[in-house]
N, C-alpha and C. Protein backbone atom coordinates (compact mmCIF):
# COMPACT_ATOMS: atom_id res chain seq x y z
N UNK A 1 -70.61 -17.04 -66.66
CA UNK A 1 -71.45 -18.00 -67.33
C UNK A 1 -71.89 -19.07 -66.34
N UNK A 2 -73.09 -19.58 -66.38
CA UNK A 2 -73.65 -20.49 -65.69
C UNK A 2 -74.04 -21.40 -66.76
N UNK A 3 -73.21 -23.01 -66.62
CA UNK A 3 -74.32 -23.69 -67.41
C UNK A 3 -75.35 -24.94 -66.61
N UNK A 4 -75.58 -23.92 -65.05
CA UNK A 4 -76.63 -24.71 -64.90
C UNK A 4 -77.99 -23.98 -64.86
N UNK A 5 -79.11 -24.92 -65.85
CA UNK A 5 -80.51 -24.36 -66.09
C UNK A 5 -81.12 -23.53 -64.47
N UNK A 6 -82.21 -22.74 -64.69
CA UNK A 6 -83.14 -22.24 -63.44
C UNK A 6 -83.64 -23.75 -62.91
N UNK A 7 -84.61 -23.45 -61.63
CA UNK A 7 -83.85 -22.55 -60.73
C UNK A 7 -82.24 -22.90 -59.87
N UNK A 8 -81.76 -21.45 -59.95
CA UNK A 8 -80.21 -21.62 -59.59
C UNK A 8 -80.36 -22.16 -58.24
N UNK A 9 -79.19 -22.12 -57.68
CA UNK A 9 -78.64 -22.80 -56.42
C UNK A 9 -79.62 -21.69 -55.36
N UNK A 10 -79.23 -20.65 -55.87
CA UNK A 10 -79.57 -19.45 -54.89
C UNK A 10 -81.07 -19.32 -54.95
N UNK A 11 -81.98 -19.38 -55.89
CA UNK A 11 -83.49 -19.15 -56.10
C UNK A 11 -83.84 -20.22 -55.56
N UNK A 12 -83.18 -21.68 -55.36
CA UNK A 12 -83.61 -22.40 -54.59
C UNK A 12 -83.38 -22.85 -52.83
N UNK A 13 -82.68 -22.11 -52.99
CA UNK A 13 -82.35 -21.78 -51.37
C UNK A 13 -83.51 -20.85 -50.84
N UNK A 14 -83.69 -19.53 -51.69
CA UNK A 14 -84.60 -18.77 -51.38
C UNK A 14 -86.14 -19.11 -51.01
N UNK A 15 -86.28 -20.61 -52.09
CA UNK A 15 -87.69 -20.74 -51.88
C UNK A 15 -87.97 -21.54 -50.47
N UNK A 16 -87.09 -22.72 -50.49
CA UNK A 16 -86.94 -23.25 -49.10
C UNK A 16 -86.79 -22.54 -48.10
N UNK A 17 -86.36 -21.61 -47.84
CA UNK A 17 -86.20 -20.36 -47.11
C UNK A 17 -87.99 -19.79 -46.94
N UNK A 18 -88.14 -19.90 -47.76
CA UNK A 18 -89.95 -18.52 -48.07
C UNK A 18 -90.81 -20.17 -47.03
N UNK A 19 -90.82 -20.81 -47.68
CA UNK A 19 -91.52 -22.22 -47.22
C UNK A 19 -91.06 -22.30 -45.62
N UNK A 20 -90.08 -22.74 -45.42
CA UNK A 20 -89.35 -22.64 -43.47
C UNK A 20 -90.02 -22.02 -43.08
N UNK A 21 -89.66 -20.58 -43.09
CA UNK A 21 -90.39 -19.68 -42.55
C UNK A 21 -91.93 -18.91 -42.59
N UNK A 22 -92.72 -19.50 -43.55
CA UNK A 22 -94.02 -19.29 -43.45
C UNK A 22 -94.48 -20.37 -42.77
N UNK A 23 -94.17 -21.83 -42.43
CA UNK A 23 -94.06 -22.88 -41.61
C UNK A 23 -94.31 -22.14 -40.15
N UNK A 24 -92.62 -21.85 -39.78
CA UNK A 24 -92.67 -21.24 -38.42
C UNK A 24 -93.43 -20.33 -38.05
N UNK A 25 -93.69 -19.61 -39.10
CA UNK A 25 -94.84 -18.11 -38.60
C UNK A 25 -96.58 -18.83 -38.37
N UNK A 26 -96.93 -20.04 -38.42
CA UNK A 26 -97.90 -21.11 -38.69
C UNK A 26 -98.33 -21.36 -37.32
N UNK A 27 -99.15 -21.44 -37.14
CA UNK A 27 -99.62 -22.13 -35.88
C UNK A 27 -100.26 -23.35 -35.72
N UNK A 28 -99.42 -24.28 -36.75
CA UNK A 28 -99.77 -25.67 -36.80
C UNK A 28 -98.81 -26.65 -35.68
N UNK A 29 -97.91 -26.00 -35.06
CA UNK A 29 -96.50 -26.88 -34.40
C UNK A 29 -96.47 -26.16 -33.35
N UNK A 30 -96.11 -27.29 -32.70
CA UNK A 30 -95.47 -27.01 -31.01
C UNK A 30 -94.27 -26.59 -30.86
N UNK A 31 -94.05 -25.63 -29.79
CA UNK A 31 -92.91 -24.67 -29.87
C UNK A 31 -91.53 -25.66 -30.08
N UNK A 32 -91.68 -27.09 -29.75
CA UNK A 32 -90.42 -27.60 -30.09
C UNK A 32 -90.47 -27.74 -31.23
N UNK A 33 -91.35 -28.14 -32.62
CA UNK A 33 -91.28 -28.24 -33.84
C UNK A 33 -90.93 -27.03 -34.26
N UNK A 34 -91.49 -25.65 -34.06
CA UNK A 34 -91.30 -24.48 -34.51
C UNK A 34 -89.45 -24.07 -33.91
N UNK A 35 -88.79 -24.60 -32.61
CA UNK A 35 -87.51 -24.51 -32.68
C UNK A 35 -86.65 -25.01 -33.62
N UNK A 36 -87.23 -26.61 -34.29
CA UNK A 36 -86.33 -27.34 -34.89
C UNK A 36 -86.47 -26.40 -36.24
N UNK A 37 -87.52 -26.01 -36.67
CA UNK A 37 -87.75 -25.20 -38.02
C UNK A 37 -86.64 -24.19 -37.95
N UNK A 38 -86.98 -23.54 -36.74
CA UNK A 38 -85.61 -22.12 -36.30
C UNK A 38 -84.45 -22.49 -37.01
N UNK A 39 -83.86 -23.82 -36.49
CA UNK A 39 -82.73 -24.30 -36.52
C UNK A 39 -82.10 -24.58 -38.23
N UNK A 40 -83.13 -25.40 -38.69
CA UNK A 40 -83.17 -25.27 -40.16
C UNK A 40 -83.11 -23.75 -40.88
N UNK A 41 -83.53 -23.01 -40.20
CA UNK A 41 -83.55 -21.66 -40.95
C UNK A 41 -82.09 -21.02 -40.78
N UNK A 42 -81.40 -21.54 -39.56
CA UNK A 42 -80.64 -20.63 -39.12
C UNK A 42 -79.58 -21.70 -40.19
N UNK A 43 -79.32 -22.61 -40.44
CA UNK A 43 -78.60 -23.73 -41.06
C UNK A 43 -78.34 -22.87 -42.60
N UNK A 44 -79.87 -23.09 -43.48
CA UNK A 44 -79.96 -22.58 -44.41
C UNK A 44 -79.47 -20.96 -44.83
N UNK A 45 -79.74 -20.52 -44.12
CA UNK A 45 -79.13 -18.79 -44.04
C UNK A 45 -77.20 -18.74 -44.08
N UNK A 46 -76.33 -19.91 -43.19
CA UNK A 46 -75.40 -19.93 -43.42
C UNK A 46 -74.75 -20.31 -44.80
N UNK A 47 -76.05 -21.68 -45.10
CA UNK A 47 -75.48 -21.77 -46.87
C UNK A 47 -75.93 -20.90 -47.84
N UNK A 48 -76.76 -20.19 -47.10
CA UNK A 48 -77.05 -18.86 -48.57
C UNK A 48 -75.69 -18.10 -48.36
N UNK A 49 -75.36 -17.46 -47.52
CA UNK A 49 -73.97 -16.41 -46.93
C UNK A 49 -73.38 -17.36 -47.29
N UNK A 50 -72.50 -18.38 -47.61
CA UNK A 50 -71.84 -18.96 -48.08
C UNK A 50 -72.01 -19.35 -49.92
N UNK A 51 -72.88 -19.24 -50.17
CA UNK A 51 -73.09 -19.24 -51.59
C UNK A 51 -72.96 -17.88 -52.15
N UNK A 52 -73.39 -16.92 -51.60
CA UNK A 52 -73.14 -15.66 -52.15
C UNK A 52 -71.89 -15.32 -51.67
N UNK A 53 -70.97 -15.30 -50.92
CA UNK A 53 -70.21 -15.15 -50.41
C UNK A 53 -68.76 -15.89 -50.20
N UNK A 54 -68.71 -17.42 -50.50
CA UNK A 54 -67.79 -18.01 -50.43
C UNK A 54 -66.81 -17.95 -51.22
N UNK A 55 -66.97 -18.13 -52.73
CA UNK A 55 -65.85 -18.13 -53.65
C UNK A 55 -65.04 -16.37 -53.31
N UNK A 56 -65.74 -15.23 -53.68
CA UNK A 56 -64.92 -14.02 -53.07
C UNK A 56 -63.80 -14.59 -51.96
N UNK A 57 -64.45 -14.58 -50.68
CA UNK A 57 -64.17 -15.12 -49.47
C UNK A 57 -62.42 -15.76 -50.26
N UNK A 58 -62.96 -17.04 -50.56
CA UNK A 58 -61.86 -17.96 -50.86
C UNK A 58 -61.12 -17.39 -51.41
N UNK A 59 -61.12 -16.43 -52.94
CA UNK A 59 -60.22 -15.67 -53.64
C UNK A 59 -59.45 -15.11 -52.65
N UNK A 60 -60.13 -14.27 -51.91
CA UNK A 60 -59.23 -12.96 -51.67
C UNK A 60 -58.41 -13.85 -50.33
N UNK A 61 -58.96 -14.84 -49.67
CA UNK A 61 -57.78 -15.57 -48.96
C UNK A 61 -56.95 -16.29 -49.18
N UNK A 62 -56.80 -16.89 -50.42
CA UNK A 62 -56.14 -17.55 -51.67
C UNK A 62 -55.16 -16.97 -51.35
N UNK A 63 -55.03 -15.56 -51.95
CA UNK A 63 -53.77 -14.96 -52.16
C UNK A 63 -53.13 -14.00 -50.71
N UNK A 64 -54.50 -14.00 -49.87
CA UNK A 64 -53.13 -13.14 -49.02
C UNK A 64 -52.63 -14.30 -48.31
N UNK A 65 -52.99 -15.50 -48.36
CA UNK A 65 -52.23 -16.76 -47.80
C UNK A 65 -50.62 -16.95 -48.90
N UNK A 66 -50.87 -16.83 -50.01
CA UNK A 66 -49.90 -16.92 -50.83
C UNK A 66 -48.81 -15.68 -50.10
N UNK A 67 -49.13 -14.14 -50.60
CA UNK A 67 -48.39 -13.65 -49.68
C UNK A 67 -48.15 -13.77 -48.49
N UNK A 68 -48.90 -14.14 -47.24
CA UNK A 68 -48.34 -14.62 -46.41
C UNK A 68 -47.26 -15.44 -46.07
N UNK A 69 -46.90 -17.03 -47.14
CA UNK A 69 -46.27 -17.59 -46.74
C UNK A 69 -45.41 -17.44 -47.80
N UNK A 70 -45.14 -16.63 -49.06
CA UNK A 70 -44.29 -15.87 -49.74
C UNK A 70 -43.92 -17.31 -50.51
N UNK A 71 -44.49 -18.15 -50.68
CA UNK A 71 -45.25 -19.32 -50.74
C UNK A 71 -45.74 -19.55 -52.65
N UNK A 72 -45.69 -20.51 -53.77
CA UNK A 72 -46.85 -20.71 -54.61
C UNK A 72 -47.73 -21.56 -54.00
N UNK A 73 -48.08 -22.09 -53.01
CA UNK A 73 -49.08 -22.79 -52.52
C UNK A 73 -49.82 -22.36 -51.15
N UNK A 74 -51.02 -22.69 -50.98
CA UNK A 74 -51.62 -21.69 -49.81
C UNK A 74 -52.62 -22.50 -49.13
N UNK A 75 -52.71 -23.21 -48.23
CA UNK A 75 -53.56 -23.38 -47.35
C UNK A 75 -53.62 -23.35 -46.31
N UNK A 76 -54.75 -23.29 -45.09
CA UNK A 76 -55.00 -23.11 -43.80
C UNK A 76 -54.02 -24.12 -42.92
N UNK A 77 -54.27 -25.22 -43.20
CA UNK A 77 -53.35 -26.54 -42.92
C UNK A 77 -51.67 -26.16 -42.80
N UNK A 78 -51.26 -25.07 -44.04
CA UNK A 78 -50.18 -25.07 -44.06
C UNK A 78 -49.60 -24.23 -43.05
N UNK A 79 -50.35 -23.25 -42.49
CA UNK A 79 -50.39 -21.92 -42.07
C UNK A 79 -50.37 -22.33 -40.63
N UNK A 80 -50.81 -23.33 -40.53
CA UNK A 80 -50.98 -24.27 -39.00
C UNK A 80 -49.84 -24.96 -38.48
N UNK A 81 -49.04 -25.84 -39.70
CA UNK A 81 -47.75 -26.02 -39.75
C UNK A 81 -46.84 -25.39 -39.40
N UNK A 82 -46.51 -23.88 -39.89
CA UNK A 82 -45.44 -23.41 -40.27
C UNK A 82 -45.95 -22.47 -38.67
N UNK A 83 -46.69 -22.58 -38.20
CA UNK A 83 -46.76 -21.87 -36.56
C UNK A 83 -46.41 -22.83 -35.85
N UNK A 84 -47.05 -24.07 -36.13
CA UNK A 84 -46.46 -25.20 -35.30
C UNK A 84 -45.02 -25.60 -35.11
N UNK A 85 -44.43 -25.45 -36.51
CA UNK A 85 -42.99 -25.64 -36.42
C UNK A 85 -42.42 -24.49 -36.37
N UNK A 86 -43.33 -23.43 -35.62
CA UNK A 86 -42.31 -22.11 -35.52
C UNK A 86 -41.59 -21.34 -36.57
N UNK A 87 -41.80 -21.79 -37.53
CA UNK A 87 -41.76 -20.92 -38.88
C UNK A 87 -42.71 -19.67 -39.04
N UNK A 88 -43.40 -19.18 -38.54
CA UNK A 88 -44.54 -17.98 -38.38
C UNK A 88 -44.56 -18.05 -36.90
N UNK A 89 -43.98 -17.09 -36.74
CA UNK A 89 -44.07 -16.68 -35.19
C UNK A 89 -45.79 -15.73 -35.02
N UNK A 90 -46.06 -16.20 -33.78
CA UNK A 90 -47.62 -15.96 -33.54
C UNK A 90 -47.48 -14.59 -33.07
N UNK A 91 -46.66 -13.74 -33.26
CA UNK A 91 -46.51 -12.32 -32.89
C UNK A 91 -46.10 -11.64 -34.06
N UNK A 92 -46.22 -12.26 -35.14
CA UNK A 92 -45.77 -11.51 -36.86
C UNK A 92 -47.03 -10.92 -36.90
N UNK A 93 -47.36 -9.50 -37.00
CA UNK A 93 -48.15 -8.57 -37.17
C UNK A 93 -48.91 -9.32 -38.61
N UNK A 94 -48.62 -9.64 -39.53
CA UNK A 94 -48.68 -9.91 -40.92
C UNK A 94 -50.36 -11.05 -40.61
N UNK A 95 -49.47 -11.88 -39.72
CA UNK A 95 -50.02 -13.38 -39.39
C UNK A 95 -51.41 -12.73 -38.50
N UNK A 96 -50.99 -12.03 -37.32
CA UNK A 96 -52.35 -11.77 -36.69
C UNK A 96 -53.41 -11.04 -37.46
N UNK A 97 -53.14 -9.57 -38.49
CA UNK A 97 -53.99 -9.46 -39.10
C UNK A 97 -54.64 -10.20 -40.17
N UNK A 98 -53.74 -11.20 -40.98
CA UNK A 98 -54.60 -12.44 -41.97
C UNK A 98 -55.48 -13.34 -40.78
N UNK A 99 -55.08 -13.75 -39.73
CA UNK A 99 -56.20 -14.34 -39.13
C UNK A 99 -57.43 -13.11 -38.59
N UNK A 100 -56.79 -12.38 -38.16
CA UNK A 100 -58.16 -11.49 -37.38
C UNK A 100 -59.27 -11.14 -38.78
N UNK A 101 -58.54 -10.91 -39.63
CA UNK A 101 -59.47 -10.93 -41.13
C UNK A 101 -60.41 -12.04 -41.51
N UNK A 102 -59.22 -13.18 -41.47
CA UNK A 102 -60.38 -14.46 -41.30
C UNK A 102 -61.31 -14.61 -40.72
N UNK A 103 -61.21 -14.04 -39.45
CA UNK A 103 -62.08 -14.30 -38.36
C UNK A 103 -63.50 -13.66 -38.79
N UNK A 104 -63.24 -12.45 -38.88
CA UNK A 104 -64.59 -11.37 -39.50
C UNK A 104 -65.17 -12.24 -40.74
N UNK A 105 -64.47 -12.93 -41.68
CA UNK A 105 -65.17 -13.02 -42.64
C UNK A 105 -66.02 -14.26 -42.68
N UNK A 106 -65.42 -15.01 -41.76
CA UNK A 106 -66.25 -16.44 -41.09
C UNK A 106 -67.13 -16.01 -40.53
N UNK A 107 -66.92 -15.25 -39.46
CA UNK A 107 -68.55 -14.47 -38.54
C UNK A 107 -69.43 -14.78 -39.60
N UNK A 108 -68.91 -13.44 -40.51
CA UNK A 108 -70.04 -12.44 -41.68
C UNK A 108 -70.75 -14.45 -42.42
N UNK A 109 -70.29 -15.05 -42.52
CA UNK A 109 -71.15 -16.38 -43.07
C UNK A 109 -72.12 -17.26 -41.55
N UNK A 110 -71.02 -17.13 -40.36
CA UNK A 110 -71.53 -18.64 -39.73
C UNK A 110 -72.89 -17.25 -38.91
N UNK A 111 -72.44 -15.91 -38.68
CA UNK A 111 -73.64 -15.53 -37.57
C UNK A 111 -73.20 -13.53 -37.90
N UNK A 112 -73.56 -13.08 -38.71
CA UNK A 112 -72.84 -12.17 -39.06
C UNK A 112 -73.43 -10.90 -37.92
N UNK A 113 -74.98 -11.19 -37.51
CA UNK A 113 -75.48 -10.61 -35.94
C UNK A 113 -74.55 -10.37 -34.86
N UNK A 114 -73.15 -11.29 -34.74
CA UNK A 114 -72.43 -10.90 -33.67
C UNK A 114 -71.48 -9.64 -34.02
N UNK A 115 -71.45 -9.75 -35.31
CA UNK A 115 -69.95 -8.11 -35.80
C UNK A 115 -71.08 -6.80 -35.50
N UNK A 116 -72.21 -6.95 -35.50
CA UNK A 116 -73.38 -5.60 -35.28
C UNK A 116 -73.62 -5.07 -33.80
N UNK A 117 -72.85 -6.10 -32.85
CA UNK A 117 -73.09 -5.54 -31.27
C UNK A 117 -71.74 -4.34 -30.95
């Protein structure tokens, strides 16, 4: 259920998106205006991949943080702690694959072009 009216978060990302980039494709701006546009595009594209993508994201790291720290409470912060105070040794197979997972799934939002080389 959504009880917020059109247009959603996402249809409005999209249009700002359609607008940016018919901008940049424009030959009204100088290649530095048409970079800063880039930049905005490349900005906006992370909060779309993050809007479609974040809450999943968060779920499914929710809980393998919970299993991880065998834990009812789960955060990154904590996970930082308990390596810091040597409570999770940085060679627990468990620990490197929940981060190397993290890692991919941050790419796939901040630049998801680098997991395709």
């Amino acid at each position: 259920m959504n009880i917020f009216d059109r247009p959603t978060s996402k249809e409005l990302l999209e249009a700002v998106l359609g607008f940016v980039n018919e901008e940049i494709e424009s030959n009204d701006y100088t290649k530095d205006n048409r970079f800063k546009f880039l930049i905005v595009m490349n900005v906006l594209n992370i909060v779309k991949r993050e809007v479609n993508l974040g809450r999943k994201i968060d779920e499914s790291f929710f809980n393998k943080g919970l299993d991880l720290l065998k834990e009812d409470n789960f955060s990154v912060k904590k996970i930082s702690e308990k390596i810091r105070n040597e409570e999770l040794s940085i060679e627990d197979q468990s620990l490197l694959d929940f981060l190397y997972d993290l890692t991919i799934e941050k790419i796939k939002i901040d630049n998801p072009k680098y997991l395709k080389e």
